[in-house]
Protein backbone atom coordinates (compact mmCIF):
# COMPACT_ATOMS: atom_id res chain seq x y z
CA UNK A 1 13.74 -12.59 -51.98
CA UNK A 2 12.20 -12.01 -55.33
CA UNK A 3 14.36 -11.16 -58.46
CA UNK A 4 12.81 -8.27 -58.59
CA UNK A 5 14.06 -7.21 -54.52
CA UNK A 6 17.39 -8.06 -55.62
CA UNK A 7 17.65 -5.69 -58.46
CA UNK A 8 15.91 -3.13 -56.44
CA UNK A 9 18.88 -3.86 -53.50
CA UNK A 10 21.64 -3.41 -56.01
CA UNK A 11 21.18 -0.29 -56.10
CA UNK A 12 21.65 1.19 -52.80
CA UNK A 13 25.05 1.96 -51.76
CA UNK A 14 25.90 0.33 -47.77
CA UNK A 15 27.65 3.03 -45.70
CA UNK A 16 31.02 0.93 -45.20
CA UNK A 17 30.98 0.34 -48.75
CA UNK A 18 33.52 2.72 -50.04
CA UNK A 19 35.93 1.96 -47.44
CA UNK A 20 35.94 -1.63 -47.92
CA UNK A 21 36.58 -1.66 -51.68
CA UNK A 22 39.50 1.09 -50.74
CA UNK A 23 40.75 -2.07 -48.47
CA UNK A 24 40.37 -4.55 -51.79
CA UNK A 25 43.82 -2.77 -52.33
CA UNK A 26 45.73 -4.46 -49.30
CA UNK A 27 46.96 -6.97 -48.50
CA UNK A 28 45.11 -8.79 -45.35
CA UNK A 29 42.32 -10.53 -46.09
CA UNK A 30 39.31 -8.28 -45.79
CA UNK A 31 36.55 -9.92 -44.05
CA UNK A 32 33.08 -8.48 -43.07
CA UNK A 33 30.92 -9.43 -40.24
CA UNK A 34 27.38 -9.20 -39.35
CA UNK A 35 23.94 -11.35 -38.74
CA UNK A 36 21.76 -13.08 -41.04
CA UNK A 37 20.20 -11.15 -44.08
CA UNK A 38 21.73 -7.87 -43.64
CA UNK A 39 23.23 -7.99 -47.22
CA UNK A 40 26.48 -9.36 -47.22
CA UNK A 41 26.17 -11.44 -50.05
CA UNK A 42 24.43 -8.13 -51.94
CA UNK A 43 27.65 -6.38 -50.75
CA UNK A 44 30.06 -9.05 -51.94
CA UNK A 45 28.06 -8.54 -55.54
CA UNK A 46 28.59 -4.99 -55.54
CA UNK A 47 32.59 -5.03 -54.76
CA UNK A 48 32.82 -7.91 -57.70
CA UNK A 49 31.19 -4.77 -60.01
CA UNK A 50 33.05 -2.12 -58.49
CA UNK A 51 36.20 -4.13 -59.17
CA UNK A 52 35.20 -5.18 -62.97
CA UNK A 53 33.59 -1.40 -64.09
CA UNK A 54 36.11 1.19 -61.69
CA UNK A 55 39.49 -1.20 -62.10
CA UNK A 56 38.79 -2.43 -64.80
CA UNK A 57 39.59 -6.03 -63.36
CA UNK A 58 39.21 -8.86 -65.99
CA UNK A 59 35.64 -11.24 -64.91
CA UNK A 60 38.05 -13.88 -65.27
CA UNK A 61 40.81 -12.77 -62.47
CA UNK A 62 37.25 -12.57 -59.77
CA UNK A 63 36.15 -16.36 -57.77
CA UNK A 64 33.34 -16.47 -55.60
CA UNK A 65 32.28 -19.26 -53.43
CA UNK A 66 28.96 -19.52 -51.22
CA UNK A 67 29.92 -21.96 -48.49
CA UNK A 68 25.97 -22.35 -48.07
CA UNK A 69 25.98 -24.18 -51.58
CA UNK A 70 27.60 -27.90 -51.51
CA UNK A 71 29.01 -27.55 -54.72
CA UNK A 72 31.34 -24.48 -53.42
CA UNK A 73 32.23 -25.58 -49.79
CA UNK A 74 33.08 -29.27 -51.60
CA UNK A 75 35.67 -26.85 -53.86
CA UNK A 76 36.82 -24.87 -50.62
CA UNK A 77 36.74 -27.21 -47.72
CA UNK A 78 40.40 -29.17 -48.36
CA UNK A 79 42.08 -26.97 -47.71
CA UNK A 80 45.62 -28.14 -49.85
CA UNK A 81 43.26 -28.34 -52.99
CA UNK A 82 41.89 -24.85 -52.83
CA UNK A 83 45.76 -23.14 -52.02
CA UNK A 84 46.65 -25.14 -55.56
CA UNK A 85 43.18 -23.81 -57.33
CA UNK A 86 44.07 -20.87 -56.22
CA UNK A 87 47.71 -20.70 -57.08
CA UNK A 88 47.30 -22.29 -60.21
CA UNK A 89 44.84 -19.20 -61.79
CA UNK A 90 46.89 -16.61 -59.96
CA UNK A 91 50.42 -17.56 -62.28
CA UNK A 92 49.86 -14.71 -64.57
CA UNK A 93 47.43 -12.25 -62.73
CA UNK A 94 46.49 -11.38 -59.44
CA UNK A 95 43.13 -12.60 -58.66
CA UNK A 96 40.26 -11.34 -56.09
CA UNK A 97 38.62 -14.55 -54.37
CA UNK A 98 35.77 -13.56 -52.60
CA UNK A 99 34.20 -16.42 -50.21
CA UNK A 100 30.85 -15.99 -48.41
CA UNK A 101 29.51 -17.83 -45.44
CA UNK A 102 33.33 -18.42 -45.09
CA UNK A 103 32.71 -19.80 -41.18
CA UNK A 104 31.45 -23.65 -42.86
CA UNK A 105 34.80 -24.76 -43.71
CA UNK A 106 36.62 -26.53 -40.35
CA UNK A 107 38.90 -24.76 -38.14
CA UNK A 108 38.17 -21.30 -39.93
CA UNK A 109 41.11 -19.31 -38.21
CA UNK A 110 43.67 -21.89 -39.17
CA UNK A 111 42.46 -22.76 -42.37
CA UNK A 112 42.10 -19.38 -43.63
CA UNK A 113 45.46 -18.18 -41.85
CA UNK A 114 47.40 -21.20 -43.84
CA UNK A 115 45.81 -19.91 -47.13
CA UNK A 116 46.81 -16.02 -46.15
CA UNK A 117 50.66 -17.55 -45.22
CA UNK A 118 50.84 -19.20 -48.44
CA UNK A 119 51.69 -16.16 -50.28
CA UNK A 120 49.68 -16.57 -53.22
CA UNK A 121 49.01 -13.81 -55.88
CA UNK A 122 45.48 -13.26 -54.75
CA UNK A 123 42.83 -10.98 -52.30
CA UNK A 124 40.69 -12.87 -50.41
CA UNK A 125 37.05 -11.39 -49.22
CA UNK A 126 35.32 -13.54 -46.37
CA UNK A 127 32.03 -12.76 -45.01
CA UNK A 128 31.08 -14.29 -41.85
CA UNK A 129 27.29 -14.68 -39.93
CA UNK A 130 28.07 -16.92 -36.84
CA UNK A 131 30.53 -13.90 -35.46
CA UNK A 132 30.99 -15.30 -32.08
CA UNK A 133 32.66 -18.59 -33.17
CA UNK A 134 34.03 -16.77 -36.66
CA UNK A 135 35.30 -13.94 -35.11
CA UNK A 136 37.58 -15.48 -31.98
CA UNK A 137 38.81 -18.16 -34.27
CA UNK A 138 40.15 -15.06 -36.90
CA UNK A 139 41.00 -12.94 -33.77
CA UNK A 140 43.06 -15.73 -32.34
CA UNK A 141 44.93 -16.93 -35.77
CA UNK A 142 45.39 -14.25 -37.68
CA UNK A 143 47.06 -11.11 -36.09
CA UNK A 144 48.27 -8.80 -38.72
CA UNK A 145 46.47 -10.75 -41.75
CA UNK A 146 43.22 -9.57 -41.64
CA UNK A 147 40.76 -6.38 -41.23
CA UNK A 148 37.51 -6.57 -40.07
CA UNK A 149 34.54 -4.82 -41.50
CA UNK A 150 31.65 -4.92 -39.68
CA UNK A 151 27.98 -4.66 -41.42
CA UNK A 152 24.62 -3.79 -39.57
CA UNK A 153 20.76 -3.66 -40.71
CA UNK A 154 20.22 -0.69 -42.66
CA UNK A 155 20.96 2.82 -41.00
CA UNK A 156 18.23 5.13 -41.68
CA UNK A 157 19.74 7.26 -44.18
CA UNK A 158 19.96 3.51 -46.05
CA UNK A 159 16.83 3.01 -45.31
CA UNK A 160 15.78 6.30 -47.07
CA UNK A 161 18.51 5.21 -50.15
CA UNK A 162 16.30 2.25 -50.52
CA UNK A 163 12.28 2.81 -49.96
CA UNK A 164 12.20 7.08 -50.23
CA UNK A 165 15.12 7.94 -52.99
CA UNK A 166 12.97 11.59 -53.14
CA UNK A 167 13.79 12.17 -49.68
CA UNK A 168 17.04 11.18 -49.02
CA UNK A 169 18.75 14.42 -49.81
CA UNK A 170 16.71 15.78 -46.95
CA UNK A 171 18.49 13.32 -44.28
CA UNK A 172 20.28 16.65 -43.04
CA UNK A 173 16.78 17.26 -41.57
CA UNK A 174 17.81 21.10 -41.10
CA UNK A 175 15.38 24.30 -42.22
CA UNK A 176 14.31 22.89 -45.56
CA UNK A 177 12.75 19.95 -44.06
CA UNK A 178 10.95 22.17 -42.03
CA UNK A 179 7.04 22.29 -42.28
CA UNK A 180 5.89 19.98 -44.97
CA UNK A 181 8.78 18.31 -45.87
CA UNK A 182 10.02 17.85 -42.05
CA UNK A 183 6.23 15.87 -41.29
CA UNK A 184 7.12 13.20 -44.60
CA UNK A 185 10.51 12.89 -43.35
CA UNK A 186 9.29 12.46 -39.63
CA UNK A 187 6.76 9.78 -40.55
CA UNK A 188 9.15 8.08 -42.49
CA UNK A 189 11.43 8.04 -39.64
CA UNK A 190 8.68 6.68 -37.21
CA UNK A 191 8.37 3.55 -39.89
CA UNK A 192 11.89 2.92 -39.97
CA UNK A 193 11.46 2.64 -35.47
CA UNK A 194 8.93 0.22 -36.28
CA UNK A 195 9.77 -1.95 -38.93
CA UNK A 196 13.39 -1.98 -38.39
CA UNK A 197 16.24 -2.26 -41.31
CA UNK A 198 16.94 -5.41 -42.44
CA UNK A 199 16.76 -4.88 -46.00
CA UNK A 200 14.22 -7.77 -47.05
CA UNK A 201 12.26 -5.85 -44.58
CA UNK A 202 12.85 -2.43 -45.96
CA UNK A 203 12.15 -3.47 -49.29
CA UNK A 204 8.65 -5.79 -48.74
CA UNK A 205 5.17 -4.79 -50.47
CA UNK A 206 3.11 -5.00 -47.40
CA UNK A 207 3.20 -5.56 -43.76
CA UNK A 208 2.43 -9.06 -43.50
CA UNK A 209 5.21 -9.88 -45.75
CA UNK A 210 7.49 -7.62 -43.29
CA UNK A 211 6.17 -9.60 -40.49
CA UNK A 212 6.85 -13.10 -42.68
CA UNK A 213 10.23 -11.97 -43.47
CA UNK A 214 11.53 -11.17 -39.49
CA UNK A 215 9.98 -14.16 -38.41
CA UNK A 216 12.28 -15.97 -40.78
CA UNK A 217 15.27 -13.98 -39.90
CA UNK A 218 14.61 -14.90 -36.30
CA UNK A 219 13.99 -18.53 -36.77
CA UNK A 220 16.72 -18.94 -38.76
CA UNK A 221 18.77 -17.54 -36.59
CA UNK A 222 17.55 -19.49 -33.96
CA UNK A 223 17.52 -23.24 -35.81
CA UNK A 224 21.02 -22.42 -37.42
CA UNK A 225 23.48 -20.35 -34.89
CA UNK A 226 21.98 -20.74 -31.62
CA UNK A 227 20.61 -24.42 -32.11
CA UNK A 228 22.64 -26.00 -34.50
CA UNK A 229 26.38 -24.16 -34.50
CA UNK A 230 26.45 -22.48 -31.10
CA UNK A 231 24.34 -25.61 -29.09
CA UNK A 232 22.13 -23.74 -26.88
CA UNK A 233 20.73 -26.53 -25.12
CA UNK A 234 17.49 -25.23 -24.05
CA UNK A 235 16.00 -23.64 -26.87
CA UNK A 236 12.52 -22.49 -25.39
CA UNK A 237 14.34 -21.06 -22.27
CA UNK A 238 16.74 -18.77 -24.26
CA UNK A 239 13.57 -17.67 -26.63
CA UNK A 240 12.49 -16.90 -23.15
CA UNK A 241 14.93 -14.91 -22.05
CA UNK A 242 15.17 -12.64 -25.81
CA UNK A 243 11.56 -12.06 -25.43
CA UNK A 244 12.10 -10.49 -22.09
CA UNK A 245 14.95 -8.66 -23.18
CA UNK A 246 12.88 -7.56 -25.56
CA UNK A 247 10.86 -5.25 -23.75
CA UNK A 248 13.47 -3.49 -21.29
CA UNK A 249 15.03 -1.45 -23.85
CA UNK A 250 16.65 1.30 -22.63
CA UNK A 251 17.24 -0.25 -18.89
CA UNK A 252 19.50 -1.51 -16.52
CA UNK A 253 19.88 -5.19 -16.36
CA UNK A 254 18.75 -7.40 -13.56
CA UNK A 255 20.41 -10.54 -13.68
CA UNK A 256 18.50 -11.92 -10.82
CA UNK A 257 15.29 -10.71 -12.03
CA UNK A 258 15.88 -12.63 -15.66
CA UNK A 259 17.54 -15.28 -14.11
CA UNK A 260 13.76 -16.32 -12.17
CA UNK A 261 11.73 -15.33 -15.12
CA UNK A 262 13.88 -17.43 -17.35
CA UNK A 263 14.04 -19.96 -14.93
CA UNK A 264 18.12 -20.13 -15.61
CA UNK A 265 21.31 -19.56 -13.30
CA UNK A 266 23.10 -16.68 -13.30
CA UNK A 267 25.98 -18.06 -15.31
CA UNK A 268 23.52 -19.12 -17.90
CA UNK A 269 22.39 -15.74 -18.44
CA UNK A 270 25.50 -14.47 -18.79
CA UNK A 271 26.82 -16.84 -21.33
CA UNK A 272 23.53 -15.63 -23.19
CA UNK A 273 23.55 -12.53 -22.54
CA UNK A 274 27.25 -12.65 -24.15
CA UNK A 275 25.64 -14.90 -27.10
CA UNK A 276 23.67 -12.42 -27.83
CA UNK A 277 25.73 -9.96 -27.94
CA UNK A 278 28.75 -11.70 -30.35
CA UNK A 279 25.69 -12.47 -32.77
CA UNK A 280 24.16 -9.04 -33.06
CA UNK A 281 20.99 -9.05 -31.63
CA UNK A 282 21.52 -6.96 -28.79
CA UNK A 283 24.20 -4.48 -27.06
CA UNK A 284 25.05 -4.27 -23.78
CA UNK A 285 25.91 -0.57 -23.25
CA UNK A 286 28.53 -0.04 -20.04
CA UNK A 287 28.36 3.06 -17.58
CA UNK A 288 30.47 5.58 -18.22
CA UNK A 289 32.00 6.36 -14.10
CA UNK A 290 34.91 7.83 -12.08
CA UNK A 291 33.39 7.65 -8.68
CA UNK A 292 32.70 4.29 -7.29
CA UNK A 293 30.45 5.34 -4.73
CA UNK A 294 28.41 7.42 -6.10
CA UNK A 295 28.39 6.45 -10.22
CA UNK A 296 26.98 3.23 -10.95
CA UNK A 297 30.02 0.79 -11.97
CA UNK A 298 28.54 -2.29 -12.94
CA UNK A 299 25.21 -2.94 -14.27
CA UNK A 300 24.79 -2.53 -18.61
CA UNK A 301 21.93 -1.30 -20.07
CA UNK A 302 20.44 -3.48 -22.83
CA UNK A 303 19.56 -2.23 -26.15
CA UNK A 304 18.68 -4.14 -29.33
CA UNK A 305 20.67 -3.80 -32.86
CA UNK A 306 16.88 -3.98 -34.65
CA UNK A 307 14.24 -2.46 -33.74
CA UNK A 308 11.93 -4.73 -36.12
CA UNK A 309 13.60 -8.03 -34.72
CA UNK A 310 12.45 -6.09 -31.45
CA UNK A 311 9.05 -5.91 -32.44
CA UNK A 312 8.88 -9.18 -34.07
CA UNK A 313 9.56 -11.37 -30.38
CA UNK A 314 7.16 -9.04 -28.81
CA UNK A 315 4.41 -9.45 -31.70
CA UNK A 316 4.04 -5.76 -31.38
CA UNK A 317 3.95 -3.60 -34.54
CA UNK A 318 1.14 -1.03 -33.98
CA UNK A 319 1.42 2.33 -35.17
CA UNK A 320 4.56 4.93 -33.34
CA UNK A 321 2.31 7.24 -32.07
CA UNK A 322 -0.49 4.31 -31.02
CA UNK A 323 2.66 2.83 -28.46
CA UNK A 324 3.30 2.99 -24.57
CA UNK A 325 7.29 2.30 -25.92
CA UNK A 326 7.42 4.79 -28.13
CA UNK A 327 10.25 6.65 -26.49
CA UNK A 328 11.93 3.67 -25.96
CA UNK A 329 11.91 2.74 -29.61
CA UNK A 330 12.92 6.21 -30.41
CA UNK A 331 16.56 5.68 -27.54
CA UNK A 332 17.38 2.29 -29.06
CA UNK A 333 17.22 3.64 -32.59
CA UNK A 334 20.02 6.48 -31.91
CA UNK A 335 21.72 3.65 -30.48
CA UNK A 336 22.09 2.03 -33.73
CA UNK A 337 22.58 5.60 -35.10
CA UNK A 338 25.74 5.93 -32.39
CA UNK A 339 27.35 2.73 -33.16
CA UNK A 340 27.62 3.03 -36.80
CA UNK A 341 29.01 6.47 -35.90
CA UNK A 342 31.65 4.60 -32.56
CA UNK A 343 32.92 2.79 -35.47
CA UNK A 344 33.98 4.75 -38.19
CA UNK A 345 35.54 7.02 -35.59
CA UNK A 346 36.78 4.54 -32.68
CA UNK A 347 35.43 6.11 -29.59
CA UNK A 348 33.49 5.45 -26.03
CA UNK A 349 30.06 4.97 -25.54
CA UNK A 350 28.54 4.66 -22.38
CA UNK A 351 25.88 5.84 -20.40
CA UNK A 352 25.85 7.94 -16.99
CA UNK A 353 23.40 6.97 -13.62
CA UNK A 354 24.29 8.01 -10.13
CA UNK A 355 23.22 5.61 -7.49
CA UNK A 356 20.76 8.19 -6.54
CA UNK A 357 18.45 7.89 -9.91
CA UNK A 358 20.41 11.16 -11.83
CA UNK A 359 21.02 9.82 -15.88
CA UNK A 360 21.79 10.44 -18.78
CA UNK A 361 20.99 8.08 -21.73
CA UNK A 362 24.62 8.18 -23.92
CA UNK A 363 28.02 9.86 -22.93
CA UNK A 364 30.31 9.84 -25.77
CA UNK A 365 34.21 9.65 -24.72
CA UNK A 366 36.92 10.69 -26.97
CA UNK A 367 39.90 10.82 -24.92
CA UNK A 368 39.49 13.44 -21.90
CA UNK A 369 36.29 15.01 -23.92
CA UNK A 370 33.19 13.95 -22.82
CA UNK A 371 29.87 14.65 -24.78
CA UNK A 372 26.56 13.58 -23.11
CA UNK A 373 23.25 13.11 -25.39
CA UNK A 374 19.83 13.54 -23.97
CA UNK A 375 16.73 11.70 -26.01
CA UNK A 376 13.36 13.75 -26.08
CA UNK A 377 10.76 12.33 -27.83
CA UNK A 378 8.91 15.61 -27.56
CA UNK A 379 10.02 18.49 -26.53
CA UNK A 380 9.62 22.57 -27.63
CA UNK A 381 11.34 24.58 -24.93
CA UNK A 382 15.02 24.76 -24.11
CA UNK A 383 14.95 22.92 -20.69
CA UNK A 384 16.87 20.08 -19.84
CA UNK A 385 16.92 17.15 -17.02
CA UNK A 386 18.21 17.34 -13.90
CA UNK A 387 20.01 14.38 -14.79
CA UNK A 388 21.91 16.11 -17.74
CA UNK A 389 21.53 19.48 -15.27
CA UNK A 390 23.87 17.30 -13.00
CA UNK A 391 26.57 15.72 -15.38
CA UNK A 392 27.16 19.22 -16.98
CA UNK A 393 27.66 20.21 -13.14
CA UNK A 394 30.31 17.44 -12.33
CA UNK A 395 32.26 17.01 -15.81
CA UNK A 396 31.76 20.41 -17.45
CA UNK A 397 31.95 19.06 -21.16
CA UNK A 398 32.00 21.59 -24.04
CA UNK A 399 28.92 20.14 -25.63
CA UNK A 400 25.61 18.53 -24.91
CA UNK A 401 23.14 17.27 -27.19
CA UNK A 402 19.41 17.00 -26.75
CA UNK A 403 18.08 14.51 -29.89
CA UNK A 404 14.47 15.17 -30.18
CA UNK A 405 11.40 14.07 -33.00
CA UNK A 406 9.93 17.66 -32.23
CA UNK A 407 11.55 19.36 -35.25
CA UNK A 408 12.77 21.81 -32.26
CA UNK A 409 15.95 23.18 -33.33
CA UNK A 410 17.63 25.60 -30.52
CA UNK A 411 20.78 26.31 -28.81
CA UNK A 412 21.15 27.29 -25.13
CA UNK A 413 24.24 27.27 -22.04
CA UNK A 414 24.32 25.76 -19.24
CA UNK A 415 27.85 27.20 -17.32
CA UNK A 416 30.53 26.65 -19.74
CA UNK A 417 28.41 23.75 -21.63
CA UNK A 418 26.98 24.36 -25.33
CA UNK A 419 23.31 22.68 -25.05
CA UNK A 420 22.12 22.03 -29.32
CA UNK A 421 19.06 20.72 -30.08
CA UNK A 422 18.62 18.49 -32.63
CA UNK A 423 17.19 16.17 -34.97
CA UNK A 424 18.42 12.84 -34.94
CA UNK A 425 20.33 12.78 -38.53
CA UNK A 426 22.31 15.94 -37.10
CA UNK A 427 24.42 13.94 -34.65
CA UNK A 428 26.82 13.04 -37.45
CA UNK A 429 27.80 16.57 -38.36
CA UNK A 430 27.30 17.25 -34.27
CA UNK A 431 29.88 14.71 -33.02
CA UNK A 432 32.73 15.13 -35.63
């Protein structure tokens, strides 16, 4: 990334940010997950200013430590040594360590659990890539010590913060965006399904540097967690496999199906499957039941956490309204949307299919409430499925919500149920 880039990423504000630096005030160690080049390190930077210009925390009281440069890991990995750096420039102040890559040193949930028991007058901040090794070892070692942040490619309204500043107020995407204003904000919305949100992405000059840039993410990702840390042993059959994945967005998977095409056993493409998942380049979303016999139980749908790494293994960046997959880029991007959203506020998300073919593409559960979500790419009239027809029939739910690009804003009943539809930056205020 150029010096330039990295100024120009300062700037923008990540979602989780403000609730992180409120956690800089515990306790636990406060670590934050998430893949490659999603701007952890950019985030660490910004909690070092936030401490020094909003608590006025001396420069001198902050230590950080990239375990991807020698010269810091060599300071961090003994672990005795750094527990006596540590306590010897904490004697008169507390101090804010901050430690990024913080997976490299050995044994990462004991090592990191002994430095938390050691009751030094200190914070520590740990960022972590390789989640699925990172993440079970902290899981496992340190109950009650730590909280776990969790940090994603750019959201769209970041994505808006960083390339169209003008246009971010409009992210409400209600009247005023209407006309005009609603076709900018709808194109800009159509780049973000192509190009995706990593933010060295976001923030390139021209497409062929986007393109450069995710084929870097990927193969680095490739050569340094799947190779190298998490020892995939057949490299070209698990690139086989994502690419595959890659283009059945949006459906049911078929484990026999992948398991010829990938020429790999079922228990293979489980384990990869589950790979895939810990390290955040796809989700596996589970159906949302409560008849056996008639709901489908079992079988996830697959859905990918980018849609420019998406695009990237399939070599396919053409123009939104130039694709056959439009739609399907248009569901996998509100599944982002609905994660970030399943986070902050901790509940179900699922999907809905009847053995007989009925869906719908997202269910949210919050305790006995149910809330099923419909994805129109176009639409202009107030009908709805008969898949949604036939959910609203069996679970009566207060709500639906039919998403739609269409700029078609309307409200409607089925029975009891509340149909809205909406534009996709409405399901925040939609689902509260």
């Amino acid at each position: 990334m150029t010096k330039k880039d990295q100024n120009k990423q300062n700037f923008i504000v990540r979602q989780i940010q403000a609730e992180v630096a409120q956690h800089l005030e515990q306790p636990e160690m406060t670590i934050i997950l998430g893949p490659r080049q999603v701007g952890k390190t950019v985030l660490l930077q910004q909690l070092q200013e936030w401490l020094s210009q909003t608590k006025n925390v001396d420069s001198r009281a902050i230590f950080y430590f990239n375990l991807d440069i020698m010269q810091d890991w060599e300071a961090v990995k003994d672990q005795t040594r750094f527990i006596k750096f540590v306590r010897e420039r904490s004697q008169n102040q507390k101090i804010y360590v901050f430690v990024d890559e913080a997976q490299k040193v050995e044994n990462p949930g004991v090592f990191y659990k002994g430095i938390y028991d050691s009751q030094l007058n200190a914070k520590f901040i740990l960022t972590g890539s390789a989640s699925l090794y990172f993440a079970s070892q902290v899981k496992e070692s340190m109950a009650g010590r730590k909280r776990i942040f969790y940090l994603h490619p750019f959201s769209f309204e970041e994505y808006l913060k960083a390339k169209h500043g003008d246009f971010f107020a409009l992210t409400q995407w209600k009247e005023n965006v209407l006309g005009y204003d609603w076709q900018g904000l709808k194109s800009f919305f159509q780049e973000y399904l192509i190009w995706g949100g990593y933010p060295r992405v976001v923030l390139a000059d021209s497409e062929n540097t986007k393109k450069a840039v995710l084929a870097d993410i990927y193969s680095s990702y490739i050569e340094k967690d799947i190779v190298s840390f998490l020892k995939i042993r057949d490299k070209a059959k698990f690139n086989k496999l994502v690419k595959l994945l890659a283009g059945q967005i949006g459906q049911l998977v078929n484990i026999n199906e992948l398991a010829s095409l990938a020429e790999l056993n079922r228990s293979t493409i489980h384990r990869y499957l589950s790979t895939l998942e810990e390290t955040y380049i796809l989700m596996q979303l589970t159906p949302y039941y409560n008849n056996p016999r008639q709901e489908i139980i079992k079988n996830p749908k697959i859905y990918f956490l980018d849609n420019g790494l998406r695009n990237h293994l399939l070599d396919n960046f053409n123009p939104f309204e130039d694709r056959q997959d439009n739609g399907a880029l248009f569901e996998n991007s509100l599944l982002q949307e609905l994660m970030l959203l399943e986070r902050d506020w901790q509940w179900g998300l699922h999907f809905w299919r009847t053995k007989q073919g009925a869906e719908v593409d997202f269910v949210i559960e919050k305790g006995v409430k149910l809330t099923p979500i419909e994805v129109k790419l176009n639409t202009k009239t107030i009908k709805v499925g008969l898949g949604f027809r036939s959910f609203i029939k069996k679970y009566k739910p207060e709500q639906g919500l039919v998403v739609n690009l269409s700029g078609f804003r309307s409200e409607t009943r089925i029975e009891q149920t509340k149909i809205n539809f909406i534009a996709p930056s409405e399901l925040k205020s939609f689902l509260r």
